[in-house]
PDB file of N, CA and C in Angstrom:
ATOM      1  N   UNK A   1       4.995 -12.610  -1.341  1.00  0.00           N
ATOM      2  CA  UNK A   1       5.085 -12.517   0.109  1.00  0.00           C
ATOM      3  C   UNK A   1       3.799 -13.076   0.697  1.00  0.00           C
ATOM      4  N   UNK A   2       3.939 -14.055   1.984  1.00  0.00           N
ATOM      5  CA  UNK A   2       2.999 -14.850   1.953  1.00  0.00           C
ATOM      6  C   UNK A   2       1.991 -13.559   2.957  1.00  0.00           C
ATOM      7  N   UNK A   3       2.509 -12.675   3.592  1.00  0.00           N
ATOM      8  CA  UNK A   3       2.035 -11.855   4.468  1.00  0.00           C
ATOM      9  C   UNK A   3       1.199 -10.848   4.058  1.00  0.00           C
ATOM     10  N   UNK A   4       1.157 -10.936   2.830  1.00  0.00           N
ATOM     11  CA  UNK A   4      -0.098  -9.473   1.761  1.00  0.00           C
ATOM     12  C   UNK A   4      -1.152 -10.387   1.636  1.00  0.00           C
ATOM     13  N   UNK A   5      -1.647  -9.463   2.251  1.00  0.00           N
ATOM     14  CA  UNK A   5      -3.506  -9.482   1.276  1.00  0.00           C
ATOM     15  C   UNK A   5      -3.664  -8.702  -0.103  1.00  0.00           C
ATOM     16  N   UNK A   6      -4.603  -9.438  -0.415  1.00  0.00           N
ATOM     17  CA  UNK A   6      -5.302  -8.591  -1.561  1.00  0.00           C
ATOM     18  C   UNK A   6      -6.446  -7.853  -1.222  1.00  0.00           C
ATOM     19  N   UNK A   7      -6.094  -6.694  -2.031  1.00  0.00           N
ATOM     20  CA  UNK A   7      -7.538  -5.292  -2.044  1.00  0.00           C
ATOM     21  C   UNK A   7      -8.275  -5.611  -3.547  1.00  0.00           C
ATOM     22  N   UNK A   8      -9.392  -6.220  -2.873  1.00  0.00           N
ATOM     23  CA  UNK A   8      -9.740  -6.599  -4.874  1.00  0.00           C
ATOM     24  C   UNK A   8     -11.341  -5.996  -4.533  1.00  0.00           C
ATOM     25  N   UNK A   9     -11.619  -4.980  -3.323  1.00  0.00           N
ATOM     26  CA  UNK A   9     -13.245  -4.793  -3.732  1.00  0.00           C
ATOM     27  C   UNK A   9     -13.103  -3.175  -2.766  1.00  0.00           C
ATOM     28  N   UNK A  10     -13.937  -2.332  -3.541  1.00  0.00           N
ATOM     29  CA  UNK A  10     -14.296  -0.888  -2.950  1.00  0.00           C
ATOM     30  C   UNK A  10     -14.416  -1.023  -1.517  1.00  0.00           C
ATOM     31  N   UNK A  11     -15.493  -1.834  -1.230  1.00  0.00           N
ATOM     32  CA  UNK A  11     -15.697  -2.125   0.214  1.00  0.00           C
ATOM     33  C   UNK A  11     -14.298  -2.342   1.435  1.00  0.00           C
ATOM     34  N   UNK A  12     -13.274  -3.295   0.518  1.00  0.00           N
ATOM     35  CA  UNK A  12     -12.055  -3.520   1.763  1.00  0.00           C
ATOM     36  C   UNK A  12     -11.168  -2.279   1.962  1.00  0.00           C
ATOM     37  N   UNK A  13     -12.021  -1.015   0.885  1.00  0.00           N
ATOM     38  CA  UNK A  13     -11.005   0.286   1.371  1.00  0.00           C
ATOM     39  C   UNK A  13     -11.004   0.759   2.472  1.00  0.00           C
ATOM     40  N   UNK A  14     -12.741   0.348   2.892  1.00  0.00           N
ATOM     41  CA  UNK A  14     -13.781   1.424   4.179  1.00  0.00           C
ATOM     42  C   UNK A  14     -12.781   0.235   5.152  1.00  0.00           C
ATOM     43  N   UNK A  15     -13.050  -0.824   5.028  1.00  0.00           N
ATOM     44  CA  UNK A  15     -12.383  -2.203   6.248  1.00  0.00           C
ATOM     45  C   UNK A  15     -10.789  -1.089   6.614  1.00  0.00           C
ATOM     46  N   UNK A  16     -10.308  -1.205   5.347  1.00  0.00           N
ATOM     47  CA  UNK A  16      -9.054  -1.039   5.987  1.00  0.00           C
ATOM     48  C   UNK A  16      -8.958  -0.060   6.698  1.00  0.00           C
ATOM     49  N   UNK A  17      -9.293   1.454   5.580  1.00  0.00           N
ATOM     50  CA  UNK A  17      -9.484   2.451   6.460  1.00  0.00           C
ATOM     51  C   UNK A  17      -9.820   2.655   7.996  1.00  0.00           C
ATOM     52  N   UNK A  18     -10.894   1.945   8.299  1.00  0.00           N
ATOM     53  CA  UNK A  18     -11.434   1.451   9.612  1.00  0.00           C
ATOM     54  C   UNK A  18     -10.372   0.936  10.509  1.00  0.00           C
ATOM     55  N   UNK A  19      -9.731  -0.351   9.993  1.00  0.00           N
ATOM     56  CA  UNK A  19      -8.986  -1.373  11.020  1.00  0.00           C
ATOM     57  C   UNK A  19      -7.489  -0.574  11.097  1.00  0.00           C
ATOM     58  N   UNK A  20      -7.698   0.477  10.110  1.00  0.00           N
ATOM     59  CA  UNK A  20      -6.179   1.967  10.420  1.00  0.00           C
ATOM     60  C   UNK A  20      -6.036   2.295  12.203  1.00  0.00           C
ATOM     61  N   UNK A  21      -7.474   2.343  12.651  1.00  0.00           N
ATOM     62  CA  UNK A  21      -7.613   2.606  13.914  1.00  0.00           C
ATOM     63  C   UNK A  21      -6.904   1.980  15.138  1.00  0.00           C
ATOM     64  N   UNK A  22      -7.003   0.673  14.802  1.00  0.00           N
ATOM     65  CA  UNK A  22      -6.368  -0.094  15.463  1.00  0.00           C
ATOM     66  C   UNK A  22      -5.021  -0.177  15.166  1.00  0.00           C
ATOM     67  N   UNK A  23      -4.528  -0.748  14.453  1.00  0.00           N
ATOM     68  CA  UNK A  23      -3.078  -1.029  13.088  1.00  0.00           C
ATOM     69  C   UNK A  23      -2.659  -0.511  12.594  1.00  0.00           C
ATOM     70  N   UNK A  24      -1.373   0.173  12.012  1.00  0.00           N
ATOM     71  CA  UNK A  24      -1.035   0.576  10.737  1.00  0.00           C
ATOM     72  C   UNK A  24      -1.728   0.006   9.489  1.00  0.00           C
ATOM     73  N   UNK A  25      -1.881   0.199   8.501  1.00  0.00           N
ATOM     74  CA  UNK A  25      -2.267  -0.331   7.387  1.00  0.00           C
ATOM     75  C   UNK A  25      -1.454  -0.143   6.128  1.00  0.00           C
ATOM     76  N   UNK A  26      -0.846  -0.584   5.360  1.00  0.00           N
ATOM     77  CA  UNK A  26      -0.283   0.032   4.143  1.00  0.00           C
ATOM     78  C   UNK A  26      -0.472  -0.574   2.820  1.00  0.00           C
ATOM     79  N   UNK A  27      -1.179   0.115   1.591  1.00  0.00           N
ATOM     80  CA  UNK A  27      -2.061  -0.583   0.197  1.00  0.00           C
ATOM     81  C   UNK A  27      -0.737  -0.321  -0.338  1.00  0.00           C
ATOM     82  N   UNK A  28      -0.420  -1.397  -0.916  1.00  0.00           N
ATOM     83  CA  UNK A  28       0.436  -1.008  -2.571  1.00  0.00           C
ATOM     84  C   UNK A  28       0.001  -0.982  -3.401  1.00  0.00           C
ATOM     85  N   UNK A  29       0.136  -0.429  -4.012  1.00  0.00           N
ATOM     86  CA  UNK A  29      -0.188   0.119  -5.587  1.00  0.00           C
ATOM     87  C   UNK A  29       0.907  -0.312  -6.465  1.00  0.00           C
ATOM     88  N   UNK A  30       0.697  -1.357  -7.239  1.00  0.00           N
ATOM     89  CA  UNK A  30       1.469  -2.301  -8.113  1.00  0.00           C
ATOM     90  C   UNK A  30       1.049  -2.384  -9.339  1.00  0.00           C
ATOM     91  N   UNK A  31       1.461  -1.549 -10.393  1.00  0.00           N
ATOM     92  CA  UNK A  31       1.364  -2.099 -12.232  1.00  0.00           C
ATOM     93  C   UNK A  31       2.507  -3.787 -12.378  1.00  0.00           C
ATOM     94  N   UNK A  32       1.943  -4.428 -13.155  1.00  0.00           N
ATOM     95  CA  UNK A  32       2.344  -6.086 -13.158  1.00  0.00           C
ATOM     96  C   UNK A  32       3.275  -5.915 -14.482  1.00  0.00           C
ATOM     97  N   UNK A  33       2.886  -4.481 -14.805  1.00  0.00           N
ATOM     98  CA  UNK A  33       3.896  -4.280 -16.317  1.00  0.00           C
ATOM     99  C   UNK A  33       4.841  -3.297 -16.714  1.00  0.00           C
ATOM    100  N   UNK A  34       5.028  -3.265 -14.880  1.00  0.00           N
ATOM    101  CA  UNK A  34       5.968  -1.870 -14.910  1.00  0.00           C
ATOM    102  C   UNK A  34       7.316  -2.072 -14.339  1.00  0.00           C
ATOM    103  N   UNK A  35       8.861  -1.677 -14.695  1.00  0.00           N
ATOM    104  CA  UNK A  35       9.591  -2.085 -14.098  1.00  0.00           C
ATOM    105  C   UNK A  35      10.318  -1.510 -12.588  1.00  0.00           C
ATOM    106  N   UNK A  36       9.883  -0.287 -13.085  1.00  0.00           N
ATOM    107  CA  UNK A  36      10.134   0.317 -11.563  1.00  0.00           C
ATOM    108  C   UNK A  36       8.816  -0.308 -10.400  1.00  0.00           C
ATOM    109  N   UNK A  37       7.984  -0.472 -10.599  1.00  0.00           N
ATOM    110  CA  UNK A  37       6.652  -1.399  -9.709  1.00  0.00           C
ATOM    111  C   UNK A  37       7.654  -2.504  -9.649  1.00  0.00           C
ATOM    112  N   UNK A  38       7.850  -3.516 -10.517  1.00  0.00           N
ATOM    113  CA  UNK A  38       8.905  -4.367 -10.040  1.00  0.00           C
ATOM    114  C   UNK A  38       9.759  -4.154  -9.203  1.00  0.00           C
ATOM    115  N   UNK A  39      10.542  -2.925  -9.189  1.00  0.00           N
ATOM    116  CA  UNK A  39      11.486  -2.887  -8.373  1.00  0.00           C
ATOM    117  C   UNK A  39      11.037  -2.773  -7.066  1.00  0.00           C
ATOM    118  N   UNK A  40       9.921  -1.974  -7.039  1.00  0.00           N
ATOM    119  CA  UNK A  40       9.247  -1.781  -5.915  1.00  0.00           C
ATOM    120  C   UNK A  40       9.113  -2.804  -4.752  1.00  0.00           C
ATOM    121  N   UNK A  41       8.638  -4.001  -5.563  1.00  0.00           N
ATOM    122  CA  UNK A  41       7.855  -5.176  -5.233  1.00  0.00           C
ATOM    123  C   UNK A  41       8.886  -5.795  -4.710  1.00  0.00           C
ATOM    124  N   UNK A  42      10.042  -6.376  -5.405  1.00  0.00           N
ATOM    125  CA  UNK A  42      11.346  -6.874  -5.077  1.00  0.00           C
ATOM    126  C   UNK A  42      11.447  -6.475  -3.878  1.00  0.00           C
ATOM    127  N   UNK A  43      12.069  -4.841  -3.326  1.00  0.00           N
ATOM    128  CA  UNK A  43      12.446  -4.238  -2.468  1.00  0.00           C
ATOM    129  C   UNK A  43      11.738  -4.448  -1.179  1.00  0.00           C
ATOM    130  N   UNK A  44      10.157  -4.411  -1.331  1.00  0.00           N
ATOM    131  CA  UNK A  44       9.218  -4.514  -0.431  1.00  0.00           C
ATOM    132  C   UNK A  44       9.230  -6.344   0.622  1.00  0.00           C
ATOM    133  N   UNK A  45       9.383  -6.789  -0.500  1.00  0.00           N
ATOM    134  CA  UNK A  45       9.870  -8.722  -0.627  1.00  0.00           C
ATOM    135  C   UNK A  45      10.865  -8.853   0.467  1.00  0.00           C
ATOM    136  N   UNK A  46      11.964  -8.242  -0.228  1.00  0.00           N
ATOM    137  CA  UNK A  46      12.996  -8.559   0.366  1.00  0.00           C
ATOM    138  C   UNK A  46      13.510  -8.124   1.749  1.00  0.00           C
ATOM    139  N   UNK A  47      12.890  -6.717   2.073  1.00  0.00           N
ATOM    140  CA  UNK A  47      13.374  -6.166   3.847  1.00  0.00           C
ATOM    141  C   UNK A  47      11.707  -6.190   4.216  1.00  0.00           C
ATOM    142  N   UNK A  48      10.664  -7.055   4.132  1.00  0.00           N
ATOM    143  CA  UNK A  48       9.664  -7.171   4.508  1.00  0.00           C
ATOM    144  C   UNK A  48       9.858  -7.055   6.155  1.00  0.00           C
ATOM    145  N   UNK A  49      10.883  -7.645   6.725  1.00  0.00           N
ATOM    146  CA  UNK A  49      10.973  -7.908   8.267  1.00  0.00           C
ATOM    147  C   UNK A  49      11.505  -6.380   9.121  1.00  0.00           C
ATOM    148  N   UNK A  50      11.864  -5.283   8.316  1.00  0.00           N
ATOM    149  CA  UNK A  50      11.187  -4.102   8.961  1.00  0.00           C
ATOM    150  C   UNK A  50       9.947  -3.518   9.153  1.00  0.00           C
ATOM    151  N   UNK A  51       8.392  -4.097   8.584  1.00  0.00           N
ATOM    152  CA  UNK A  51       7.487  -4.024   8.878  1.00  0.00           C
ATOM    153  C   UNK A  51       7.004  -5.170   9.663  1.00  0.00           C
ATOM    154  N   UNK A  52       6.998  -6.233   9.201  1.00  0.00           N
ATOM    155  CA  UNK A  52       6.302  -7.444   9.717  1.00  0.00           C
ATOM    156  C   UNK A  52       5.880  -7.499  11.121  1.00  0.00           C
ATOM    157  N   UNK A  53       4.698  -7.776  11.301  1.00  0.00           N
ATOM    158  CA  UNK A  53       4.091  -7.806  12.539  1.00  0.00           C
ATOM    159  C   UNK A  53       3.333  -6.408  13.025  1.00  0.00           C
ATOM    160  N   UNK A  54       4.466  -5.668  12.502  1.00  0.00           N
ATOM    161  CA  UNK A  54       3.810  -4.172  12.597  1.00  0.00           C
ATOM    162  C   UNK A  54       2.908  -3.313  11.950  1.00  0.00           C
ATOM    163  N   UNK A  55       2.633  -3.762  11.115  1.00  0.00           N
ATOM    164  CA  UNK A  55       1.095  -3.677  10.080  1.00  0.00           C
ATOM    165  C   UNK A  55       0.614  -4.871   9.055  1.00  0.00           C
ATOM    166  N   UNK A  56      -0.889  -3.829   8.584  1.00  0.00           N
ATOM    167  CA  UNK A  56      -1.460  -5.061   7.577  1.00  0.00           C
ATOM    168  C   UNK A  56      -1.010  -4.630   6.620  1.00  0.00           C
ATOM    169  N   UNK A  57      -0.584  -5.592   5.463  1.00  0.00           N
ATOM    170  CA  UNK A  57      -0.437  -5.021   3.849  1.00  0.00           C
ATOM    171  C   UNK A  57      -0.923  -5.917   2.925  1.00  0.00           C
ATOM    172  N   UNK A  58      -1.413  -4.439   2.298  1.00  0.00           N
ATOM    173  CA  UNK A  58      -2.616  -4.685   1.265  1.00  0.00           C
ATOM    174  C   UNK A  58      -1.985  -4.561   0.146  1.00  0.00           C
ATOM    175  N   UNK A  59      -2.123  -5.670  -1.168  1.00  0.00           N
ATOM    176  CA  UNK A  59      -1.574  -5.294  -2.177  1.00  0.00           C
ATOM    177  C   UNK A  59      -2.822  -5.192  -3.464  1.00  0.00           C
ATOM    178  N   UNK A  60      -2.123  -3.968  -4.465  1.00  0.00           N
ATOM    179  CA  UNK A  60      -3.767  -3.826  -4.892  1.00  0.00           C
ATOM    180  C   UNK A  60      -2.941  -4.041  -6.509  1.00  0.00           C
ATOM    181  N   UNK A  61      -3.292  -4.570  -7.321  1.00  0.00           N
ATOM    182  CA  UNK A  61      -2.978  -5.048  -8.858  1.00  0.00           C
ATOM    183  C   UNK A  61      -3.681  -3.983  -9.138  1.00  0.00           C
ATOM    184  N   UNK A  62      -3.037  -3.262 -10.144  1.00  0.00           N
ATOM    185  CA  UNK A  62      -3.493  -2.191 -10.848  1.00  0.00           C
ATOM    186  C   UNK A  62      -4.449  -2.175 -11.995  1.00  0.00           C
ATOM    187  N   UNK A  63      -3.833  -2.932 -12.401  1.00  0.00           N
ATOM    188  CA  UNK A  63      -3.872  -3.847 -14.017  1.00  0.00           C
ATOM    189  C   UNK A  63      -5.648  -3.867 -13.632  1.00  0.00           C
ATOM    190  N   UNK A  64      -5.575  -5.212 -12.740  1.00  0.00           N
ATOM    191  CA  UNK A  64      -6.199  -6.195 -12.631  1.00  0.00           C
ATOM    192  C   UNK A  64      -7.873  -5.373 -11.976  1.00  0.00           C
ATOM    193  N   UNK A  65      -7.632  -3.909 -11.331  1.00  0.00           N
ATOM    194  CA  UNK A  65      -8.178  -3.374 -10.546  1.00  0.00           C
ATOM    195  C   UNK A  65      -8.285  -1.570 -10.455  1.00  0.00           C
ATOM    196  N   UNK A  66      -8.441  -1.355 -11.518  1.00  0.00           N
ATOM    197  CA  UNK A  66      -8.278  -0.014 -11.403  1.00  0.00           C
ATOM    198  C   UNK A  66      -9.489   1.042 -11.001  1.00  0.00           C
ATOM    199  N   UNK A  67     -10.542   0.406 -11.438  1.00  0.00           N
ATOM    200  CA  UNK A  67     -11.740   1.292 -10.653  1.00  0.00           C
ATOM    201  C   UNK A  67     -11.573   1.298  -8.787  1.00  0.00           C
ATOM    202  N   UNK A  68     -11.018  -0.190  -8.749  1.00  0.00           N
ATOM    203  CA  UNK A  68     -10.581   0.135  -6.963  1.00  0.00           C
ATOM    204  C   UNK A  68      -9.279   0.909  -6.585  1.00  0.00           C
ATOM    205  N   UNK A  69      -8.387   1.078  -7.764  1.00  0.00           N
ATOM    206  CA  UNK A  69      -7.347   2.296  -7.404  1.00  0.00           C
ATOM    207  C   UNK A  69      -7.826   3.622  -7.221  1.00  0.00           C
ATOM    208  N   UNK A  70      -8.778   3.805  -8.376  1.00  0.00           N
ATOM    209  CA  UNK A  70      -9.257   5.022  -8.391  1.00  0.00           C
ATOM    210  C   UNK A  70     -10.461   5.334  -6.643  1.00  0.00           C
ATOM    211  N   UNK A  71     -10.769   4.468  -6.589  1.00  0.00           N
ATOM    212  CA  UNK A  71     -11.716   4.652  -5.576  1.00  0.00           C
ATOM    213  C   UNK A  71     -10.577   5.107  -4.277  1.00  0.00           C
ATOM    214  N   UNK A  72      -9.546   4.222  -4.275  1.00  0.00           N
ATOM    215  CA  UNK A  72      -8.768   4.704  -3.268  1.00  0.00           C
ATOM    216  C   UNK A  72      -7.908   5.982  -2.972  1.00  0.00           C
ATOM    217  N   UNK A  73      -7.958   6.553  -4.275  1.00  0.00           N
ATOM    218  CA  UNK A  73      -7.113   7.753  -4.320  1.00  0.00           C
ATOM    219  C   UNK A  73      -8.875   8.994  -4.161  1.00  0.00           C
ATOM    220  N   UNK A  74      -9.524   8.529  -4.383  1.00  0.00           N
ATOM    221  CA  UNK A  74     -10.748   9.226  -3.862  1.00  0.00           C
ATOM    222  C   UNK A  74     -11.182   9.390  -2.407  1.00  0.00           C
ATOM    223  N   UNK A  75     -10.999   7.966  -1.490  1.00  0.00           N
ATOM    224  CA  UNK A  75     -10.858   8.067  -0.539  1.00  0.00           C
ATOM    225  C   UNK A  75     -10.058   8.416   0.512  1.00  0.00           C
ATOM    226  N   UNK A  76      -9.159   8.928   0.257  1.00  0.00           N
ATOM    227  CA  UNK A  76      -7.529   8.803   0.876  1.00  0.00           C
ATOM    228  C   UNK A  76      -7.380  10.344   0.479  1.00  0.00           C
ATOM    229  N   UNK A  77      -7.762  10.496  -0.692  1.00  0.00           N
ATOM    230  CA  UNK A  77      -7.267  12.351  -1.033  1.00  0.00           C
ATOM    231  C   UNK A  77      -5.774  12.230  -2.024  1.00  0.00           C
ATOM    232  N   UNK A  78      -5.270  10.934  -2.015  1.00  0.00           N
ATOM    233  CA  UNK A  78      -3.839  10.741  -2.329  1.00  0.00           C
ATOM    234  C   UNK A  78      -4.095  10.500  -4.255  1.00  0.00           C
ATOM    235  N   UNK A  79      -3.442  11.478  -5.121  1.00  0.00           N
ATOM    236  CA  UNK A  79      -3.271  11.024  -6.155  1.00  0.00           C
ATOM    237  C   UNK A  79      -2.933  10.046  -6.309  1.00  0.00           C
ATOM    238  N   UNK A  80      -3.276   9.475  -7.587  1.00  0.00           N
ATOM    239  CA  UNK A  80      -3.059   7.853  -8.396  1.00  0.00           C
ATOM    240  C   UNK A  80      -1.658   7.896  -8.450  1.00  0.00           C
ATOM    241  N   UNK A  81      -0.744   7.111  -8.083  1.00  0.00           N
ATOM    242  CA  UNK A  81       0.913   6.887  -9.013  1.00  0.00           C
ATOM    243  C   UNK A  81       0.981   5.370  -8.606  1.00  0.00           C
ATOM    244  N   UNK A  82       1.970   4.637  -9.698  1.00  0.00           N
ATOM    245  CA  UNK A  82       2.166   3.739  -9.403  1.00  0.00           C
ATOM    246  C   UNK A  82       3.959   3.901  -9.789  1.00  0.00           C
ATOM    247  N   UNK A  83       4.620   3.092  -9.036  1.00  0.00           N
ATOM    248  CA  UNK A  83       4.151   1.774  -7.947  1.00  0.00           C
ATOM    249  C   UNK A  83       3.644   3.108  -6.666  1.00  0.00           C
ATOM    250  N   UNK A  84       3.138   2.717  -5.592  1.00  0.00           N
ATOM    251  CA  UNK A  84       2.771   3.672  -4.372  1.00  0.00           C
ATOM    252  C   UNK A  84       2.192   2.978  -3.240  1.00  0.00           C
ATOM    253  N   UNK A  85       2.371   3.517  -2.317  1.00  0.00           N
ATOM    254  CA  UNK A  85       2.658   2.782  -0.919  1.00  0.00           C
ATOM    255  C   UNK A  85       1.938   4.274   0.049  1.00  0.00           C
ATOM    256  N   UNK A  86       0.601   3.352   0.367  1.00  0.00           N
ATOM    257  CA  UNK A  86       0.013   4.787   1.129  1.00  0.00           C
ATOM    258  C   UNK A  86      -0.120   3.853   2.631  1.00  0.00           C
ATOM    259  N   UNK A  87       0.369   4.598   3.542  1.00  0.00           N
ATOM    260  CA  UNK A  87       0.677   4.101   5.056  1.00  0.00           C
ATOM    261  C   UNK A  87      -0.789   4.707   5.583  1.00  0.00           C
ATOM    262  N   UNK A  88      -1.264   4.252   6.172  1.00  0.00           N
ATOM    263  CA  UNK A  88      -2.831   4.753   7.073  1.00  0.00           C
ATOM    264  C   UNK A  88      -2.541   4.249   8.237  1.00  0.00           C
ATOM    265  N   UNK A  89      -2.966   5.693   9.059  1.00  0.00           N
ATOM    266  CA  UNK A  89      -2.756   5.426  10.645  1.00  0.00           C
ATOM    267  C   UNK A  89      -4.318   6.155  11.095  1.00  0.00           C
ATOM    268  N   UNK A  90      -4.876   5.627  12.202  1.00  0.00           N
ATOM    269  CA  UNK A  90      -6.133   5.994  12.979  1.00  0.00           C
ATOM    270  C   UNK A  90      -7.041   7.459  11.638  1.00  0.00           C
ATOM    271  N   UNK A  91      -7.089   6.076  10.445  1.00  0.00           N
ATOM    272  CA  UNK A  91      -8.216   6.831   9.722  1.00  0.00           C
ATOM    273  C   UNK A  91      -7.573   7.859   9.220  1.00  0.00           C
ATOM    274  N   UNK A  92      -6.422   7.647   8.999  1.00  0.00           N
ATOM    275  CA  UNK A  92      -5.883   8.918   7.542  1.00  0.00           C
ATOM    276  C   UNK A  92      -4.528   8.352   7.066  1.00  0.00           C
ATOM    277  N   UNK A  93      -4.395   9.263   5.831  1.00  0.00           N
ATOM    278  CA  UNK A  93      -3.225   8.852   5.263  1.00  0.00           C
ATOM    279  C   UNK A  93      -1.658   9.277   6.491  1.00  0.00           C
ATOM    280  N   UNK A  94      -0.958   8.542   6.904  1.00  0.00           N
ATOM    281  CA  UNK A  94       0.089   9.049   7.578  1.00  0.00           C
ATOM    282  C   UNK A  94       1.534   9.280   6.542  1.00  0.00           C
ATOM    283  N   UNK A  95       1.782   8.489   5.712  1.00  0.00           N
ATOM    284  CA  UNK A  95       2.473   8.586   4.875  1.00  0.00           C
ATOM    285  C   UNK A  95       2.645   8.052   3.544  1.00  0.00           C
ATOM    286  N   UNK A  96       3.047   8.892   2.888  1.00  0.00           N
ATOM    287  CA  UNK A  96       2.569   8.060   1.515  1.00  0.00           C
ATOM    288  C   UNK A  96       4.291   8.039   0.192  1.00  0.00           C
ATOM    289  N   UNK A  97       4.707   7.262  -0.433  1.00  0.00           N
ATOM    290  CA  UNK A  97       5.894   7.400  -1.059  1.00  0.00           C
ATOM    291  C   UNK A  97       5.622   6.475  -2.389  1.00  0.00           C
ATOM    292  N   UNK A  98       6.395   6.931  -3.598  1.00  0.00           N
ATOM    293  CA  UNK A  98       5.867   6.158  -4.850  1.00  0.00           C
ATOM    294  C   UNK A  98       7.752   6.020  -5.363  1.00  0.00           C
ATOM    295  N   UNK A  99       7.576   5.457  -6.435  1.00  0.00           N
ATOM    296  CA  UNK A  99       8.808   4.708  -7.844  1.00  0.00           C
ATOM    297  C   UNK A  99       9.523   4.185  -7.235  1.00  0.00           C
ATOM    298  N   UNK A 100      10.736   4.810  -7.243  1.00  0.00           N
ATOM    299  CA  UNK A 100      11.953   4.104  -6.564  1.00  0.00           C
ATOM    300  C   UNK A 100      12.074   5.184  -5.379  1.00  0.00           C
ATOM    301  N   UNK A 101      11.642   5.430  -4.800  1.00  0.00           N
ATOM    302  CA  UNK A 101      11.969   6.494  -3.202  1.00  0.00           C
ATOM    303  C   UNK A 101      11.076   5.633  -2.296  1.00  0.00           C
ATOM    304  N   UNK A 102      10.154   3.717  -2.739  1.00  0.00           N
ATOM    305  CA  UNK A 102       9.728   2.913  -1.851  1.00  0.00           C
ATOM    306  C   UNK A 102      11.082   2.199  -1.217  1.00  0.00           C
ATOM    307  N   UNK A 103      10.957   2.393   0.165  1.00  0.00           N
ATOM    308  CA  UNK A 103      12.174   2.167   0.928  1.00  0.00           C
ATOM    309  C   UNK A 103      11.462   1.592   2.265  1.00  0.00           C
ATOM    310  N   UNK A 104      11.496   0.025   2.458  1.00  0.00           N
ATOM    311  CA  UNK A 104      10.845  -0.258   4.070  1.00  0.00           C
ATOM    312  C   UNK A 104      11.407   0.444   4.865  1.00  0.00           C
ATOM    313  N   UNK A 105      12.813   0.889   5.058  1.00  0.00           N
ATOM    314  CA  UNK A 105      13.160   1.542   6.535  1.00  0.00           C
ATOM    315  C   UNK A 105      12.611   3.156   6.663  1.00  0.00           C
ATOM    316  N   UNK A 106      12.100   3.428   5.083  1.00  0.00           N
ATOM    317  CA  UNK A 106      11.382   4.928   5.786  1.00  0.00           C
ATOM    318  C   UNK A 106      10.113   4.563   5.866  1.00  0.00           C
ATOM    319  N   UNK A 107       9.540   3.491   5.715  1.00  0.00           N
ATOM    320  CA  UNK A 107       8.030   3.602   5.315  1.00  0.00           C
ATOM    321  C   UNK A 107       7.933   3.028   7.088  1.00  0.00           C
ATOM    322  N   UNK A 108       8.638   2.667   7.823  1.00  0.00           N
ATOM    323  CA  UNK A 108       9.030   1.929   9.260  1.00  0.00           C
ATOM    324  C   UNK A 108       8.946   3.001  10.345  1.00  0.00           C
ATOM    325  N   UNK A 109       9.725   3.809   9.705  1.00  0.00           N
ATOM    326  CA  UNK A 109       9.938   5.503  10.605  1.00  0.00           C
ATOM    327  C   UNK A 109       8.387   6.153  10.670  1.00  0.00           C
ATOM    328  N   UNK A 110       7.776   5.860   9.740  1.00  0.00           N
ATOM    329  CA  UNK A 110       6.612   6.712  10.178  1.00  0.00           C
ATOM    330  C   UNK A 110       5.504   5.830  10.767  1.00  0.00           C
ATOM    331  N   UNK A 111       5.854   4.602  11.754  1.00  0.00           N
ATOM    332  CA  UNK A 111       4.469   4.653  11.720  1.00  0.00           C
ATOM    333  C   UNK A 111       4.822   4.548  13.041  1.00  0.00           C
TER     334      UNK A 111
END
């Protein structure tokens, strides 16, 4: 999806956290070797246009990045799971959903 960023440094947690204020924000939490994360990813892909425009999304490689997962579930208060989808609104977690219960039209409802 050409519309994700990448979360590849401790620092873009505080950014995002921050720019929550303004925006919705929402990090995924993606294993590259998992099939339900796949499914995730697919799902997220494909009804992208119930979020679009309406927040930033951050996608964070697990694999590739895990001291910055961990940092985020430190910052956030939100246990580690993957696949996981933590929604941030004005500097906190607003909603958060993991495996197969990632669904854009609920992750849409809450923000």
């Amino acid at each position: 999806m050409e519309n994700w960023r990448t979360l590849n440094t401790i620092e873009g947690i505080d950014a995002i956290i921050e720019a929550s204020n303004h925006k919705p924000q929402i990090i995924f939490k993606h294993s590259t070797t998992c099939g339900i994360s796949a499914n995730a990813h697919h799902k997220l892909e494909n009804d992208f246009s119930e979020l679009e425009g309406k927040v930033d999304f951050y996608y964070l490689d697990l694999l590739a990045n895990r001291p910055i997962s961990n940092a985020v579930a430190d910052k956030t208060g939100v246990l580690h799971q993957s696949p996981q989808i933590i929604l941030l609104k004005n500097g906190e977690v607003a909603y958060t959903v993991t495996h197969l219960a990632i669904n854009p039209t609920k992750i849409a409802e809450h923000l």
